[in-house]
C-alpha atoms as a PDB file:
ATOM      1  CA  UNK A   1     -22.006   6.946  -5.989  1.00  0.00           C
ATOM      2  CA  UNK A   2     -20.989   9.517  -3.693  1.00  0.00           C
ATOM      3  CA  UNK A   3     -18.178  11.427  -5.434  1.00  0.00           C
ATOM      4  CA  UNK A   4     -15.521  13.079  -2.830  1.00  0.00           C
ATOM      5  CA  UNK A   5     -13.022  15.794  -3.141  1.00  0.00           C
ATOM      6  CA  UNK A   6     -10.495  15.109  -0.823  1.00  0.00           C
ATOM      7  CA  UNK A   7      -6.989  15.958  -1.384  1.00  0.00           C
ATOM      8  CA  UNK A   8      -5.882  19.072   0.916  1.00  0.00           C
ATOM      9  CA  UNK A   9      -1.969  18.368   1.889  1.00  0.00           C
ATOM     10  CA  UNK A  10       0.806  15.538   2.917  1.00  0.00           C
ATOM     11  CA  UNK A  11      -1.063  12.745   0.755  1.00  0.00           C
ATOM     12  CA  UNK A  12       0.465   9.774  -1.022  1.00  0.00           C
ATOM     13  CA  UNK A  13      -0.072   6.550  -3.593  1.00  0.00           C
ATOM     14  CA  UNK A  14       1.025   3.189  -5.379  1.00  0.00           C
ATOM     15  CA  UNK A  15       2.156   1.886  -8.514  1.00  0.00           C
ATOM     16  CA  UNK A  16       1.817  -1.436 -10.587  1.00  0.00           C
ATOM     17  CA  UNK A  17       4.046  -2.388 -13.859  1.00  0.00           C
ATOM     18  CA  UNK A  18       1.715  -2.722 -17.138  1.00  0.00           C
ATOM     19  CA  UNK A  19       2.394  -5.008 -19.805  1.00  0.00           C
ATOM     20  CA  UNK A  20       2.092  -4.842 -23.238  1.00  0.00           C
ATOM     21  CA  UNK A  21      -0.335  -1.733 -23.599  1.00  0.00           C
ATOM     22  CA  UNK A  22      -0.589  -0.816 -26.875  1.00  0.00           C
ATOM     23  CA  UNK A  23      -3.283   1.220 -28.700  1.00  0.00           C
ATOM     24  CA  UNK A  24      -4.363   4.403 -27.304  1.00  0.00           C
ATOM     25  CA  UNK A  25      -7.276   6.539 -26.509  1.00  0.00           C
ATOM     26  CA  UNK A  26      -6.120  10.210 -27.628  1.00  0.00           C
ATOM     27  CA  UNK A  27      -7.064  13.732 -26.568  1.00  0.00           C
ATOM     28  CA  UNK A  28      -5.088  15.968 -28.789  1.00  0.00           C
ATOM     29  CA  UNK A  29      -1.394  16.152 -27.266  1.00  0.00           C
ATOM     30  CA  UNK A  30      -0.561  19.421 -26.273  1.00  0.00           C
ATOM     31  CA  UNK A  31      -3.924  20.718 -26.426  1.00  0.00           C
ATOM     32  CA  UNK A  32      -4.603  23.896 -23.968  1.00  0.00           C
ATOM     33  CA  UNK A  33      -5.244  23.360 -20.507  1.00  0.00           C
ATOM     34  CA  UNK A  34      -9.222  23.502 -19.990  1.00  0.00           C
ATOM     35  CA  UNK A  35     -11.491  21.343 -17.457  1.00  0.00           C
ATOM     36  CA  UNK A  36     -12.402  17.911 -18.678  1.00  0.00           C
ATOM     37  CA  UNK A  37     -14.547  15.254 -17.581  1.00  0.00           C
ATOM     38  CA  UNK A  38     -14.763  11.915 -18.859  1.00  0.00           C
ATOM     39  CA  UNK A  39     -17.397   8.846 -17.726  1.00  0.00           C
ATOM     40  CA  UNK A  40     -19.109   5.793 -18.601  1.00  0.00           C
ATOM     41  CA  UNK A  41     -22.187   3.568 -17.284  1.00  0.00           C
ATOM     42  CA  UNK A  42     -19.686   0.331 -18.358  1.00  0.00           C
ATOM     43  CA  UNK A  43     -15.920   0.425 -19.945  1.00  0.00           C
ATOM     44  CA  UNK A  44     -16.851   0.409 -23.660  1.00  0.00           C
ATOM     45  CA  UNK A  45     -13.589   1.972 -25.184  1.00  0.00           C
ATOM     46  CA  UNK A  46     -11.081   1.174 -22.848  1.00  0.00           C
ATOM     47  CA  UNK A  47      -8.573  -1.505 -23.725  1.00  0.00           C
ATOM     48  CA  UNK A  48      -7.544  -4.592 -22.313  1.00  0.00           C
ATOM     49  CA  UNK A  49      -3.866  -6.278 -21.893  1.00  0.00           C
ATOM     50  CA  UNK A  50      -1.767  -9.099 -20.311  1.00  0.00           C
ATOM     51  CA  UNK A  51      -0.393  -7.561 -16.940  1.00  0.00           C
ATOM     52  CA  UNK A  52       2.648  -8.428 -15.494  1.00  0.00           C
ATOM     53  CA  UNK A  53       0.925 -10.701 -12.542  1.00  0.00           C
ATOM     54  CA  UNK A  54       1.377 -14.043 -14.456  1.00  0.00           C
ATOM     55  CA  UNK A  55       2.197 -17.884 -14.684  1.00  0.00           C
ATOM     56  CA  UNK A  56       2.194 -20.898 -16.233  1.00  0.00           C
ATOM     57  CA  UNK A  57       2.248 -24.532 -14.742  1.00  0.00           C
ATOM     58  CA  UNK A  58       5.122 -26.685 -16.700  1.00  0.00           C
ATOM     59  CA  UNK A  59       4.006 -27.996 -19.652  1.00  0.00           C
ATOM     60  CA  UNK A  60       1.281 -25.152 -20.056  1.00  0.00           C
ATOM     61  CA  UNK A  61       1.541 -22.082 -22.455  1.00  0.00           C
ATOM     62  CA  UNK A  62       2.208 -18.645 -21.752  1.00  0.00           C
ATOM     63  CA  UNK A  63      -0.512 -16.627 -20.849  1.00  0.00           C
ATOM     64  CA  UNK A  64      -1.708 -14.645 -23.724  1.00  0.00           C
ATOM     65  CA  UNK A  65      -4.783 -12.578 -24.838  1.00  0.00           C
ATOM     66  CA  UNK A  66      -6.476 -15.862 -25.118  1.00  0.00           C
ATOM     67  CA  UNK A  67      -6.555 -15.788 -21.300  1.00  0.00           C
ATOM     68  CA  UNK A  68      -8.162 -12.810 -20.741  1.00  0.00           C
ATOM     69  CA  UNK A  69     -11.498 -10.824 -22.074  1.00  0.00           C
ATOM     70  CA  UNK A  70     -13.555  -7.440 -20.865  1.00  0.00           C
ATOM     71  CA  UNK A  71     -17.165  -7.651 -22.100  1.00  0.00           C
ATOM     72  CA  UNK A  72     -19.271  -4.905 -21.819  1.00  0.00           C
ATOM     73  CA  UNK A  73     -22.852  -5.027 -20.852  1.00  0.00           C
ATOM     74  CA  UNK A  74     -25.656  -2.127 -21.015  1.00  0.00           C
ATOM     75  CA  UNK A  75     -25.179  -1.340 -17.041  1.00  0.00           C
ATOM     76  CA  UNK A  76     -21.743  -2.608 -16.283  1.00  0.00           C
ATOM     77  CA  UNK A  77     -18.354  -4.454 -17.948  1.00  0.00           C
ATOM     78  CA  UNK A  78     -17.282  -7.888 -16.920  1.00  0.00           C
ATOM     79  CA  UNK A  79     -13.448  -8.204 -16.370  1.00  0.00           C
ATOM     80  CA  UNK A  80     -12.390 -12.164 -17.199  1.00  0.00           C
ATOM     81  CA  UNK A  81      -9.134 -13.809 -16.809  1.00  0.00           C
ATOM     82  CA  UNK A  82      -7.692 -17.682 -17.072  1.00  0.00           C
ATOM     83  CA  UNK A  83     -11.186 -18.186 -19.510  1.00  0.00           C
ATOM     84  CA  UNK A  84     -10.226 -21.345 -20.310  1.00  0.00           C
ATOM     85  CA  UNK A  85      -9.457 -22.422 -17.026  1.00  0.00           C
ATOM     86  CA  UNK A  86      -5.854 -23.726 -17.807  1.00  0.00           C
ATOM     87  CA  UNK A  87      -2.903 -23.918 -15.161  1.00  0.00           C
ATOM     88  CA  UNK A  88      -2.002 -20.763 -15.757  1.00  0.00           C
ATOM     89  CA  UNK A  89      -2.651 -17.090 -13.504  1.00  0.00           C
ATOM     90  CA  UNK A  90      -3.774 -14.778 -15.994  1.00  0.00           C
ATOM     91  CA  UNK A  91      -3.629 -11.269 -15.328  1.00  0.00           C
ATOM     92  CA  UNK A  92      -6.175  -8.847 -17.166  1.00  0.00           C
ATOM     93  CA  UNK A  93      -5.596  -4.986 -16.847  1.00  0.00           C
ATOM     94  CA  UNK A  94      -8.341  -2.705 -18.507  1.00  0.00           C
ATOM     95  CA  UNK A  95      -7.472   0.883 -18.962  1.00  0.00           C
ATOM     96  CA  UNK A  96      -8.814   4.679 -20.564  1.00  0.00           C
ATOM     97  CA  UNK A  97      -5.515   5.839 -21.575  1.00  0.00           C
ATOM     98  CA  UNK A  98      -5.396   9.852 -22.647  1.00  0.00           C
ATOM     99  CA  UNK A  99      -2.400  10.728 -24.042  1.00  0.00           C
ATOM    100  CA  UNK A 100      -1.910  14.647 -23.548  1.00  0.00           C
ATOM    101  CA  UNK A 101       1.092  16.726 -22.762  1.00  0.00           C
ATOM    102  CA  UNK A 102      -0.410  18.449 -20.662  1.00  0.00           C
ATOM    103  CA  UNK A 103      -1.515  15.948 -18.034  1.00  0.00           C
ATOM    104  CA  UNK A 104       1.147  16.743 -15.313  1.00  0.00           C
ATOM    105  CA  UNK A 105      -0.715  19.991 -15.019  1.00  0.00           C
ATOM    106  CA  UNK A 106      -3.860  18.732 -13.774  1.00  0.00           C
ATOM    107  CA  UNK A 107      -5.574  17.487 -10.480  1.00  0.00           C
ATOM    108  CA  UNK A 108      -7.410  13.699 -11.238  1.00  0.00           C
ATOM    109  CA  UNK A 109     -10.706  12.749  -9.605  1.00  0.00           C
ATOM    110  CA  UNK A 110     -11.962   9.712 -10.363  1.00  0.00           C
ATOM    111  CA  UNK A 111     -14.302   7.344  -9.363  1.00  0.00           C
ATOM    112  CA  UNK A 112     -16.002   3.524  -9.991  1.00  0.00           C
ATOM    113  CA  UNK A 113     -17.749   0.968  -8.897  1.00  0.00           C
ATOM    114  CA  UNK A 114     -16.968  -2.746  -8.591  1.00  0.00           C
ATOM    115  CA  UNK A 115     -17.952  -6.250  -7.642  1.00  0.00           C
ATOM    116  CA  UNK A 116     -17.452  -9.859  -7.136  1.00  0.00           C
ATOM    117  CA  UNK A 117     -20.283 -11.888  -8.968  1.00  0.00           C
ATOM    118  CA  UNK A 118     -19.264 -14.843  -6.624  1.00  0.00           C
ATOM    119  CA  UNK A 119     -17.343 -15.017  -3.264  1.00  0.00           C
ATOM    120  CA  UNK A 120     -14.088 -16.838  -3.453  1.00  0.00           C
ATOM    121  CA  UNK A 121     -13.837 -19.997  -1.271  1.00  0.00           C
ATOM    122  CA  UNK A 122     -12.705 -23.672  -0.629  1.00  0.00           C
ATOM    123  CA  UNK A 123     -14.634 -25.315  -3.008  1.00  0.00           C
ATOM    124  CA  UNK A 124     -15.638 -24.307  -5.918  1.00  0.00           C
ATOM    125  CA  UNK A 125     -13.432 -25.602  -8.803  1.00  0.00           C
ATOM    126  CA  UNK A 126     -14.902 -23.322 -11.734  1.00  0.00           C
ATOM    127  CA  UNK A 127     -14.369 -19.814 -10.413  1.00  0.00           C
ATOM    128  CA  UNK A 128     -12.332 -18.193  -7.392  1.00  0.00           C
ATOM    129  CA  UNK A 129      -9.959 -15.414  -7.175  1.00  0.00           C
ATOM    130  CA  UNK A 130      -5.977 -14.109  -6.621  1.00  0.00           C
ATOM    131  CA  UNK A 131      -6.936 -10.234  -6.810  1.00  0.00           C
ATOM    132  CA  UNK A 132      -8.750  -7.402  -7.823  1.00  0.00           C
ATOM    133  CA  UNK A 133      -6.914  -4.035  -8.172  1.00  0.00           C
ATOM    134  CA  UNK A 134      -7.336  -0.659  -9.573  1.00  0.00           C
ATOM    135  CA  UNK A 135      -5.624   2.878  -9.888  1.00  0.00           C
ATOM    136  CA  UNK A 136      -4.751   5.722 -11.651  1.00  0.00           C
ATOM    137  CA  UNK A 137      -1.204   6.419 -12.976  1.00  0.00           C
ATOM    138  CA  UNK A 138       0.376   9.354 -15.248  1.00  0.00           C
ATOM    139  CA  UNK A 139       3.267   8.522 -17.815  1.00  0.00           C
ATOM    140  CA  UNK A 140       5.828  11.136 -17.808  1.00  0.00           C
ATOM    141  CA  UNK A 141       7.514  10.096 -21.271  1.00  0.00           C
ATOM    142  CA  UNK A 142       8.897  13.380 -22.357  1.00  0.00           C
ATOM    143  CA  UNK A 143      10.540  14.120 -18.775  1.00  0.00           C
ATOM    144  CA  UNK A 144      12.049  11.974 -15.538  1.00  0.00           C
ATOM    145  CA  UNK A 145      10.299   8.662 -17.605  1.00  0.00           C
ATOM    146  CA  UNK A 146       8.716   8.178 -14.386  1.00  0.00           C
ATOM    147  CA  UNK A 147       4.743   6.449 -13.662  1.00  0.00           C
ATOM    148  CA  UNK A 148       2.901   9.006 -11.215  1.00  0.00           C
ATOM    149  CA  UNK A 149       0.188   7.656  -9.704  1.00  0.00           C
ATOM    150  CA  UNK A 150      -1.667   5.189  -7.189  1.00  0.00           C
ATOM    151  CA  UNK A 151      -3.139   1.767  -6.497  1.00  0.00           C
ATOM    152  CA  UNK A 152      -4.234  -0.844  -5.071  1.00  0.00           C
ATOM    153  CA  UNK A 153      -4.915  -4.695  -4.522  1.00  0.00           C
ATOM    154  CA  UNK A 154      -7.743  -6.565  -2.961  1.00  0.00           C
ATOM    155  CA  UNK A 155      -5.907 -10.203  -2.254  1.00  0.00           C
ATOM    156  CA  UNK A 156      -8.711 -13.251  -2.566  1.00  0.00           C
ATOM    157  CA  UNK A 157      -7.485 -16.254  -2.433  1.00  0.00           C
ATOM    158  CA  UNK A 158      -8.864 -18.037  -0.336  1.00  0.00           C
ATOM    159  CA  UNK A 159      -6.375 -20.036   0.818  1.00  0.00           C
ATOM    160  CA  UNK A 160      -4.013 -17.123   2.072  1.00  0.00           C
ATOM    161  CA  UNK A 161      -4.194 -16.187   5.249  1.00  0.00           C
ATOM    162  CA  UNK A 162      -4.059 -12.597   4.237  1.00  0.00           C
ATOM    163  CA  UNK A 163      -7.473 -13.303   2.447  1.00  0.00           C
ATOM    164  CA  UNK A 164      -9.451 -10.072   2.547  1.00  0.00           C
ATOM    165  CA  UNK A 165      -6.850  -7.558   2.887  1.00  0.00           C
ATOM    166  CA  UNK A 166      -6.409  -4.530   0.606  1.00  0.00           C
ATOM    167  CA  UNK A 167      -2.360  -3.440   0.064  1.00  0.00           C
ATOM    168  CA  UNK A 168      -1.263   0.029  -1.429  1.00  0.00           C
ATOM    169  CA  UNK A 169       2.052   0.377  -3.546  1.00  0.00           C
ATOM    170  CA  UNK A 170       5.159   1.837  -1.088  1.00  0.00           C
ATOM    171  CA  UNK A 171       7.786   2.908  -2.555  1.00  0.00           C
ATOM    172  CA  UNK A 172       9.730   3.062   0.527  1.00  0.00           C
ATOM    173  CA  UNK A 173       9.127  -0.719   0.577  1.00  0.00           C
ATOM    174  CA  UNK A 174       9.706  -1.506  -2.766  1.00  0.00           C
ATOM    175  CA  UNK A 175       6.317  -3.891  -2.991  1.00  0.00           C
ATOM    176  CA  UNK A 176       3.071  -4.005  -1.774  1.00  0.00           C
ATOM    177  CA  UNK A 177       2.182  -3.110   1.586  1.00  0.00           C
ATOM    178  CA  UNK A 178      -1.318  -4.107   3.520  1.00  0.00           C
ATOM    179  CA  UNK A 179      -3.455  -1.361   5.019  1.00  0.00           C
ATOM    180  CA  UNK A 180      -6.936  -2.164   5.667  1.00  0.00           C
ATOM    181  CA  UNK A 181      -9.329  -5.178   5.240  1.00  0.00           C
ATOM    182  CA  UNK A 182     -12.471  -5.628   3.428  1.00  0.00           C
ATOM    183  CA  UNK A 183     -14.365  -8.756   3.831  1.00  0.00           C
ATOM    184  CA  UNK A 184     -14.921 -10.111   0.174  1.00  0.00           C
ATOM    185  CA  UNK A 185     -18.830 -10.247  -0.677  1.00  0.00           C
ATOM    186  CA  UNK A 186     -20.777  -9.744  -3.663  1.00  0.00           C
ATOM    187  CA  UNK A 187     -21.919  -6.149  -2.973  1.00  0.00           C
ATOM    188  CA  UNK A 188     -20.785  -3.227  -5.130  1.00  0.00           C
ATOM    189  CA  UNK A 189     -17.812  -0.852  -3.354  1.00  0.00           C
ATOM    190  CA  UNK A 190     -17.229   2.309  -4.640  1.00  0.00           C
ATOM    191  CA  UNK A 191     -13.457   3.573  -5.244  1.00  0.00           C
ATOM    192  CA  UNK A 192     -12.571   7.149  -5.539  1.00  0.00           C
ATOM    193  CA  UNK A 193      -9.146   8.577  -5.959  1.00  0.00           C
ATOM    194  CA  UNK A 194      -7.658  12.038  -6.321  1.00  0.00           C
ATOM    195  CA  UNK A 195      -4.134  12.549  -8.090  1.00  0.00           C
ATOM    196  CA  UNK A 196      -2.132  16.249  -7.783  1.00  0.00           C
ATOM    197  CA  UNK A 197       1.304  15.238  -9.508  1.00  0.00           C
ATOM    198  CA  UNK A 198       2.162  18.959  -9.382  1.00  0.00           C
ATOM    199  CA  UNK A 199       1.955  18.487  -5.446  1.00  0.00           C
ATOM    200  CA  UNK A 200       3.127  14.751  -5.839  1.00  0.00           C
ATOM    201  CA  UNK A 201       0.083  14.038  -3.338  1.00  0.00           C
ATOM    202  CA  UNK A 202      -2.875  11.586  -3.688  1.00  0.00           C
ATOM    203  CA  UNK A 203      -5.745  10.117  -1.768  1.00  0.00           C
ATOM    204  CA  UNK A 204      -8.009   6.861  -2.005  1.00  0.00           C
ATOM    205  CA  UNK A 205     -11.265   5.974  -0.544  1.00  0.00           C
ATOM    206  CA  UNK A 206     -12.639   2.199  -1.098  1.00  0.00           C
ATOM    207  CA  UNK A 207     -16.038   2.798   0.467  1.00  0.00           C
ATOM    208  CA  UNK A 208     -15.474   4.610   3.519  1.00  0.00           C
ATOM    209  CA  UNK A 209     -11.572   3.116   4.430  1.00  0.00           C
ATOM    210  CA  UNK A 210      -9.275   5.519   3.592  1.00  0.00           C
ATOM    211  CA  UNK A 211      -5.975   4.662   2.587  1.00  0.00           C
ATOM    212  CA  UNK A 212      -3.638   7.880   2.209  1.00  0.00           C
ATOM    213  CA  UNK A 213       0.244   7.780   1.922  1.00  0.00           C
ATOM    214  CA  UNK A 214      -0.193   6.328  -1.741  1.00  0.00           C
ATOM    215  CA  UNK A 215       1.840   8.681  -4.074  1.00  0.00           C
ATOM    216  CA  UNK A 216       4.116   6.507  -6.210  1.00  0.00           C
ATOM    217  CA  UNK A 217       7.155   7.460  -9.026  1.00  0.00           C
ATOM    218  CA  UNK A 218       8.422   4.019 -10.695  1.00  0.00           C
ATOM    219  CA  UNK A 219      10.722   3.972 -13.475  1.00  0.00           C
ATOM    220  CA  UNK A 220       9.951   1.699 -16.294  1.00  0.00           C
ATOM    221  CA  UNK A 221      11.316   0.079 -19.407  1.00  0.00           C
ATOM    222  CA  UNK A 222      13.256   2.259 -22.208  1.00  0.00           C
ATOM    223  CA  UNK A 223      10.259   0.824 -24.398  1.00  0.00           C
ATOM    224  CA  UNK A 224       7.755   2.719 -22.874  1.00  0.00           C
ATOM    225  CA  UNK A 225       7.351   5.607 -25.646  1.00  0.00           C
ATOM    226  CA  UNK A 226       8.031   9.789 -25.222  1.00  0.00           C
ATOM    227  CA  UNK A 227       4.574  11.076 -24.673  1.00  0.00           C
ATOM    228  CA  UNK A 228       2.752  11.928 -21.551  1.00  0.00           C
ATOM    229  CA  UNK A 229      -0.078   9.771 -20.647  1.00  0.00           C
ATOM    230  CA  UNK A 230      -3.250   9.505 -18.536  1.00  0.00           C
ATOM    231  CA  UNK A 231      -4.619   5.927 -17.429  1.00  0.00           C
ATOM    232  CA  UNK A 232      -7.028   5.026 -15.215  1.00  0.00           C
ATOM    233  CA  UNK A 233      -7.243   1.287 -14.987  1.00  0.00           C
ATOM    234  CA  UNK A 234      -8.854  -2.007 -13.202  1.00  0.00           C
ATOM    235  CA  UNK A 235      -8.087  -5.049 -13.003  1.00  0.00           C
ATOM    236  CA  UNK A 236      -7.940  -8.823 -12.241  1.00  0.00           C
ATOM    237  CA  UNK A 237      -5.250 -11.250 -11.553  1.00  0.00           C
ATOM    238  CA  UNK A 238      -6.927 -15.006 -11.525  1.00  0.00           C
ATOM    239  CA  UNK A 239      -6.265 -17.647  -8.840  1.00  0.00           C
ATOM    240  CA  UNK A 240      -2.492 -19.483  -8.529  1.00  0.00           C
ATOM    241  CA  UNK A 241      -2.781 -22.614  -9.975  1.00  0.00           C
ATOM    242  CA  UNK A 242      -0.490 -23.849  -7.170  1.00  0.00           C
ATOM    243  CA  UNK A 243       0.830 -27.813  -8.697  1.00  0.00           C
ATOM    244  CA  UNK A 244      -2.758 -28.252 -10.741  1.00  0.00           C
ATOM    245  CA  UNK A 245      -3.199 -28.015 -14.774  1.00  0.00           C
ATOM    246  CA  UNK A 246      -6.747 -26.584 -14.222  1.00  0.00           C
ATOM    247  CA  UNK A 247      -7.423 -24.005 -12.320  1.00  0.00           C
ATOM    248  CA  UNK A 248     -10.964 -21.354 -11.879  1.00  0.00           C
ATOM    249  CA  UNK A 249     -11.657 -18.576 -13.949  1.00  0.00           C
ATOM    250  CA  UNK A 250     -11.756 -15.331 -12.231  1.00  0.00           C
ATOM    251  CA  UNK A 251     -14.942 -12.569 -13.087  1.00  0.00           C
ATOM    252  CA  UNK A 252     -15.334  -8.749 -11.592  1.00  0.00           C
ATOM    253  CA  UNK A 253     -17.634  -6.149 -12.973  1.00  0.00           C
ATOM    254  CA  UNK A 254     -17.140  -2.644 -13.194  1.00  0.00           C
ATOM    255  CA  UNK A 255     -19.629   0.243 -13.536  1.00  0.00           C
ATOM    256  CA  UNK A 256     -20.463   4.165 -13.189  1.00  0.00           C
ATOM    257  CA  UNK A 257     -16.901   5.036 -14.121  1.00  0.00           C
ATOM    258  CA  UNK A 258     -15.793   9.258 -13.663  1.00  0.00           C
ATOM    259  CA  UNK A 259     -12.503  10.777 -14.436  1.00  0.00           C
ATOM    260  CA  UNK A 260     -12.495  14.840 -14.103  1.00  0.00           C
ATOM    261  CA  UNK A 261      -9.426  16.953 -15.117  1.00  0.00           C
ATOM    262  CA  UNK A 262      -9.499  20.429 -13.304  1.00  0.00           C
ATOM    263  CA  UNK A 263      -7.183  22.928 -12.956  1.00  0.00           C
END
C-alpha cells in the first residue's frame, strides 16, 4: 500500500467511546523518546472488546463477548460481530494499545488495509452490515484525561438512505458528521492517518478521499486509568435488528497493518 506523509498545518480528526478495554500491549512507560515502528501482515496481538455501538431486541441478552470474535489468518484477520445471529447489534472494536508516557510527544503514521467479504444488500438474511470504522486515538491519563485522536465510519446498511457514506467525528457537532461517499464493494481500500497531538492536527486518506478537519479531544469516564496510551483500532458494528429476533452476522478483514512513531 502506498504509505503517505501528509500532515503540514490547520489539520483535524474524530473520536469514538471504547468499552470495556482491558488488557494491554506495553512498551515500557516512560521509556526515552526514540523512533518506533510497529506492523503486521494480520492483527495477531491486538485485542478485541464490546464497543459502545450496541442493542438488544426485548427478550434478548446483552451483547457480550459471545457476540463478537477477531480470527487471524496467515495474510489477513477477520473482524466478526452478532456470530450467532441473535436480535442483537453487536459491536466489535480490535485495537494495538501501547501504553507509554511518552506518546503525546510523537507524530503517528499509520496505515491498513480493509474489506468487505460480501456486499451488504436487500436480501440476504445470513450476513449484511451497520458499519465499519477505524482510527487512531491517544489516552492522556496522567493530564487533561482527554482521548486525542481521529476516526471514522463507513455506514452499510442497506436500508439507510445514507448507505455508502463515510462520517468523521466533529466535535463542534457533538456526533458524527458525513463527508465523502464510497460505494461499498468487496475490493480492499487502504486507510492512512497521521496524528501530531503536540500540534493538535491530523489527516486521513481512505484511498484517495481525503477527509481533513478530524482532530478530536473527548473526555471520558473517571474509570479510564492514569497512564498515557496509544491505540490504533478497527472495527465493526453489525446490522440493527430493527423489530426481528434474528438478525445477519457482520464479517470485515483487515491486513498490512503500519504504525510509525517519529519525532
Amino acid at each position: 500500500m502506498h504509505r503517505r506523509s501528509f500532515i503540514k498545518s490547520g489539520m483535524a480528526a474524530t473520536a469514538a467511546a471504547v468499552v470495556g478495554i482491558g488488557a494491554v500491549d506495553i512498551t515500557a512507560a516512560g521509556a526515552s523518546v526514540q523512533p518506533k515502528s510497529y506492523s503486521g501482515a494480520n492483527l495477531l496481538g491486538w485485542e478485541t472488546v464490546v464497543g459502545d455501538g450496541i442493542l438488544a431486541r426485548p427478550g434478548q441478552a446483552g451483547v457480550s463477548m459471545s457476540d463478537i470474535a477477531t480470527n487471524h489468518l496467515a495474510t489477513h484477520s477477520e473482524l466478526q460481530a452478532n456470530i450467532q445471529s441473535r436480535g442483537v447489534m453487536a459491536h466489535n472494536i480490535c485495537f494495538k494499545r501501547i501504553i507509554d508516557d511518552m506518546a503525546l510527544s510523537y507524530r503517528h503514521a499509520a496505515s491498513f488495509e480493509f474489506r468487505l467479504p460480501f456486499i451488504p444488500d436487500h436480501g440476504d438474511q445470513s450476513q449484511n452490515a451497520q458499519t465499519f470504522e477505524g482510527g487512531m486515538f491517544i489516552w492522556d491519563g496522567s493530564g487533561d484525561r482527554r482521548d486525542h485522536g481521529l476516526g471514522f465510519q463507513w455506514l452499510l446498511n442497506p436500508w439507510m438512505a445514507e448507505y455508502g457514506q463515510i462520517y468523521k467525528w466533529s466535535m463542534s457537532h457533538a456526533g458524527w458528521r458525513p463527508v465523502v461517499r464510497l460505494e461499498p464493494d468487496t475490493a480492499w481500500h487502504a486507510v492512512s492517518i497521521e496524528l501530531d497531538p503536540r500540534s493538535k492536527l491530523a489527516e486521513l486518506y481512505i484511498d484517495d478521499l481525503h477527509i481533513d478537519r478530524v482532530y478530536t479531544r473527548r473526555r471520558k469516564a473517571e474509570v479510564w486509568g492514569q497512564e498515557t496510551a496509544a491505540r490504533l483500532q478497527a472495527e465493526i458494528i453489525s446490522l440493527d435488528p430493527g423489530s426481528n429476533d434474528v438478525a445477519p452476522a457482520h464479517r470485515a478483514e483487515v491486513r498490512n497493518w503500519t504504525w510509525d512513531w517519529t519525532l
